[in-house]
Protein backbone atom coordinates (compact mmCIF):
# COMPACT_ATOMS: atom_id res chain seq x y z
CA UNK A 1 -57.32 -148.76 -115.07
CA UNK A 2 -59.00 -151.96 -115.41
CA UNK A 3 -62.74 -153.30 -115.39
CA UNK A 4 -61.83 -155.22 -112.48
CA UNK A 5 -60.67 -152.05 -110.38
CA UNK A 6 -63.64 -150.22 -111.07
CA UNK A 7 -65.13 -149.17 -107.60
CA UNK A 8 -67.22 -146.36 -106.05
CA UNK A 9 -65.48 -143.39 -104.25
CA UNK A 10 -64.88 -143.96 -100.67
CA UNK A 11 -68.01 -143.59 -98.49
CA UNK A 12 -70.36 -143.27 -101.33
CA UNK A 13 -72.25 -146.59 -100.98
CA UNK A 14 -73.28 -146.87 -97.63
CA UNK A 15 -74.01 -150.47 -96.16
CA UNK A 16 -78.09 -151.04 -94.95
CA UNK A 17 -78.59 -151.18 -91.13
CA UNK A 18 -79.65 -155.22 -90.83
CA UNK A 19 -82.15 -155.28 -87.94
CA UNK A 20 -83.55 -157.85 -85.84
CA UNK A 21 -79.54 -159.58 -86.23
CA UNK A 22 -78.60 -160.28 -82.77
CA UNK A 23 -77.86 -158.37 -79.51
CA UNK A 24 -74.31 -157.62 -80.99
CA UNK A 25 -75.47 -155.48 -83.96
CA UNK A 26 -77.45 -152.96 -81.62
CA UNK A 27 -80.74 -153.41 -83.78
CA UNK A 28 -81.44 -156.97 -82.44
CA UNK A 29 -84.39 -158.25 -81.15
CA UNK A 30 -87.01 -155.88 -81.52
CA UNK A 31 -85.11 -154.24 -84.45
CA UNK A 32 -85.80 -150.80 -82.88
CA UNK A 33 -89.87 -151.18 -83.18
CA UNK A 34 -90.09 -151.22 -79.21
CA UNK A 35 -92.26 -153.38 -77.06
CA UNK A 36 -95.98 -154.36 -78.35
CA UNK A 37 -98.61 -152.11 -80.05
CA UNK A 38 -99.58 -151.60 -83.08
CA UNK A 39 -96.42 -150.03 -84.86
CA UNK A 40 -94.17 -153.22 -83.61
CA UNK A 41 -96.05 -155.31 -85.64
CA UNK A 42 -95.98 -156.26 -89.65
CA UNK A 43 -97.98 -154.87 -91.95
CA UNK A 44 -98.95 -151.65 -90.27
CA UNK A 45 -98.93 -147.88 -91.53
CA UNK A 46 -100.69 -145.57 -90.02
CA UNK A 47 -101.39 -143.39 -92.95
CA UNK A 48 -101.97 -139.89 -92.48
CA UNK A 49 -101.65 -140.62 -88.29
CA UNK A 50 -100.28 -137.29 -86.85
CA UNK A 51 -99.53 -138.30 -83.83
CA UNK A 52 -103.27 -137.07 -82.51
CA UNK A 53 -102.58 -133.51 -84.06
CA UNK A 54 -105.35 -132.09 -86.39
CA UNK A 55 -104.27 -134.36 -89.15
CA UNK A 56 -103.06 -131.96 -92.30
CA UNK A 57 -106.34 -133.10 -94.54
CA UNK A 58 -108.65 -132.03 -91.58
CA UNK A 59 -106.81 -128.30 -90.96
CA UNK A 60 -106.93 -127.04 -94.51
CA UNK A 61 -110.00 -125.95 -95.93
CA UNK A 62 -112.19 -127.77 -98.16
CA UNK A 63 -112.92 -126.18 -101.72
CA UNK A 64 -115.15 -126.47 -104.43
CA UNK A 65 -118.01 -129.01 -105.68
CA UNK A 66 -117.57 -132.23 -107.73
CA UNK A 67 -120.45 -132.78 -109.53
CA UNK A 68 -121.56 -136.69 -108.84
CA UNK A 69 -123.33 -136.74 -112.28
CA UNK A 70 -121.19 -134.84 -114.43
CA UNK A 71 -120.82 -136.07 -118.46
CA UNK A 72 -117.19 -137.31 -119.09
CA UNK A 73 -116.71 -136.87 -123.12
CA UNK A 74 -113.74 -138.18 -125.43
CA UNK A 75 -111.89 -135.15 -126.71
CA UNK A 76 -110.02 -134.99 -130.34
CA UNK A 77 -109.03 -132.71 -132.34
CA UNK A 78 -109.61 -131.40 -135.71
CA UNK A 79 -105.97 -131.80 -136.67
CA UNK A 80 -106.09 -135.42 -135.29
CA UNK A 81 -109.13 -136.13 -137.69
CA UNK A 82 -107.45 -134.05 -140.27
CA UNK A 83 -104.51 -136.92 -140.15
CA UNK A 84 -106.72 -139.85 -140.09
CA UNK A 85 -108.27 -138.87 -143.42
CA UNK A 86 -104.59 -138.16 -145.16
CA UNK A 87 -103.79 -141.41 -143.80
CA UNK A 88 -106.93 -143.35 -145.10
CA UNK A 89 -108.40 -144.27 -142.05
CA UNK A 90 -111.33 -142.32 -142.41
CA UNK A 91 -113.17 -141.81 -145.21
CA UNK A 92 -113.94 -137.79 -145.96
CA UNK A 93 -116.52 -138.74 -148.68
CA UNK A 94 -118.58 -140.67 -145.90
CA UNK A 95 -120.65 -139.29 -143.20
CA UNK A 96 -118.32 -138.93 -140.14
CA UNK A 97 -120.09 -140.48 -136.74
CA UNK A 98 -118.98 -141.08 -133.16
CA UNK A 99 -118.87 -145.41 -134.40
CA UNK A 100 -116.71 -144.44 -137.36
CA UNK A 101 -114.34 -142.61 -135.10
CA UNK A 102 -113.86 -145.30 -132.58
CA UNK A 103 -113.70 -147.71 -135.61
CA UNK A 104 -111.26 -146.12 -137.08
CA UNK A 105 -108.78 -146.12 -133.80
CA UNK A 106 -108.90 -141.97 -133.22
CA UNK A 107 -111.06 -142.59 -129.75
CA UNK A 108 -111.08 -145.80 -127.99
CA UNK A 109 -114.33 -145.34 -126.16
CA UNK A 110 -117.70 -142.44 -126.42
CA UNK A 111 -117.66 -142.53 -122.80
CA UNK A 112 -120.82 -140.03 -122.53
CA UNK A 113 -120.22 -138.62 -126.47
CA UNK A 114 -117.57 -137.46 -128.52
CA UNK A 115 -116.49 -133.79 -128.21
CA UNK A 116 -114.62 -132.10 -130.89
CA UNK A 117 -112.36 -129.41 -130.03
CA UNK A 118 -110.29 -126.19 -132.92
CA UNK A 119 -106.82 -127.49 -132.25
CA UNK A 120 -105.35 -128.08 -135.78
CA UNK A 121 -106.08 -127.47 -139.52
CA UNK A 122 -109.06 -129.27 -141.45
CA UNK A 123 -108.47 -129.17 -144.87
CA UNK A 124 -111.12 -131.80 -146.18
CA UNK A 125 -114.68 -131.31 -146.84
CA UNK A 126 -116.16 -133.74 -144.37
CA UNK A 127 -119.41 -134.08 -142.38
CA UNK A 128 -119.35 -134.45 -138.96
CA UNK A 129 -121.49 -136.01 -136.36
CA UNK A 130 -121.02 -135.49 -132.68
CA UNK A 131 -122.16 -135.18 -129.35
CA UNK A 132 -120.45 -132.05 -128.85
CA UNK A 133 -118.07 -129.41 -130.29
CA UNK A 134 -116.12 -125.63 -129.68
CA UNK A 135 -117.18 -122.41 -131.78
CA UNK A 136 -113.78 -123.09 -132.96
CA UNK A 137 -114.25 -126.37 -134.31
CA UNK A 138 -117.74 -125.81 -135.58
CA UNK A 139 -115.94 -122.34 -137.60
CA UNK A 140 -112.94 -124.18 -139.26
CA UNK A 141 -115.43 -126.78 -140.44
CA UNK A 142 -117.71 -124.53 -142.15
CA UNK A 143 -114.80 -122.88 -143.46
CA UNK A 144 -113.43 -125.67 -144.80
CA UNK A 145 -116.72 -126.17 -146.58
CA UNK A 146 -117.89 -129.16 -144.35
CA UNK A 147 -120.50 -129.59 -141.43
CA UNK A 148 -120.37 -129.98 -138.44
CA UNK A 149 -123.70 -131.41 -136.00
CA UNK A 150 -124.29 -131.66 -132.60
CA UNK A 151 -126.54 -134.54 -131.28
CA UNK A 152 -127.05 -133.28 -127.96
CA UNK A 153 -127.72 -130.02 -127.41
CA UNK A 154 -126.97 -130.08 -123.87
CA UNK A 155 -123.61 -131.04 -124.37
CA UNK A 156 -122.64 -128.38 -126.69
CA UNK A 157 -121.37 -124.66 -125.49
């Protein structure tokens, strides 16, 4: 066998119907779209249209409550900070903040505040600063012989 002879199986790739070609391809003209209204023209899709059946969003039953107000916080981990410090991007010595975090590259943005969360080991003494934090994360801290604030109280379990 050669590169040249290289070729699907038999019936595998199947030409694309070509509409709006001509009377002798049976999709010509109208290319199957009918005679006027709104689905023979371009640029039209009639999303979530059933055909004037209960559409599917309407029949099922609506759920729950978002809150309009509610606090959206950046969440790392205390294994995360854990590497930043063995890596010398933070320093453990210094007084750990919400700016030296973002600084540093572990959370692009506050958003509302920074919330710290147990995943991972913390092996450094440090001293943390945050808008909000687990029982977890607050617990390996202390253990760890560091400390761990929260700013807001509200945001805090």
């Amino acid at each position: 066998m050669k590169l040249n002879e290289l070729r699907d199986n038999e019936g595998a790739a199947k030409k694309r119907m070509r509409v709006g070609r001509g009377p002798g391809s049976g999709k010509g003209k109208t290319a199957g779209r009918g005679i006027k209204g709104q689905k023979s023209r371009s640029g039209v899709a009639i999303a979530g249209y059933e055909g004037g059946q209960m559409p599917l969003y309407q029949r099922l039953p609506k759920r729950g409550f978002n809150k309009p107000n509610r606090k959206k916080f950046a969440v790392i981990n205390l294994g995360n900070i854990q590497a930043f410090i063995d890596a010398k991007k933070i320093d453990a010595k210094k007084d750990i903040t919400e700016d030296v975090l973002v600084e540093s590259g572990l959370v692009r943005r506050k958003l509302d505040g920074v919330r710290v969360l147990g995943k991972g080991e913390i092996t450094s003494k440090v001293t943390l600063s945050v808008t909000g934090a687990s029982a977890s994360a607050k617990a390996a801290v202390e253990a760890a012989g560091g400390s761990l604030t929260v700013t807001s109280a509200s945001a805090a379990e």
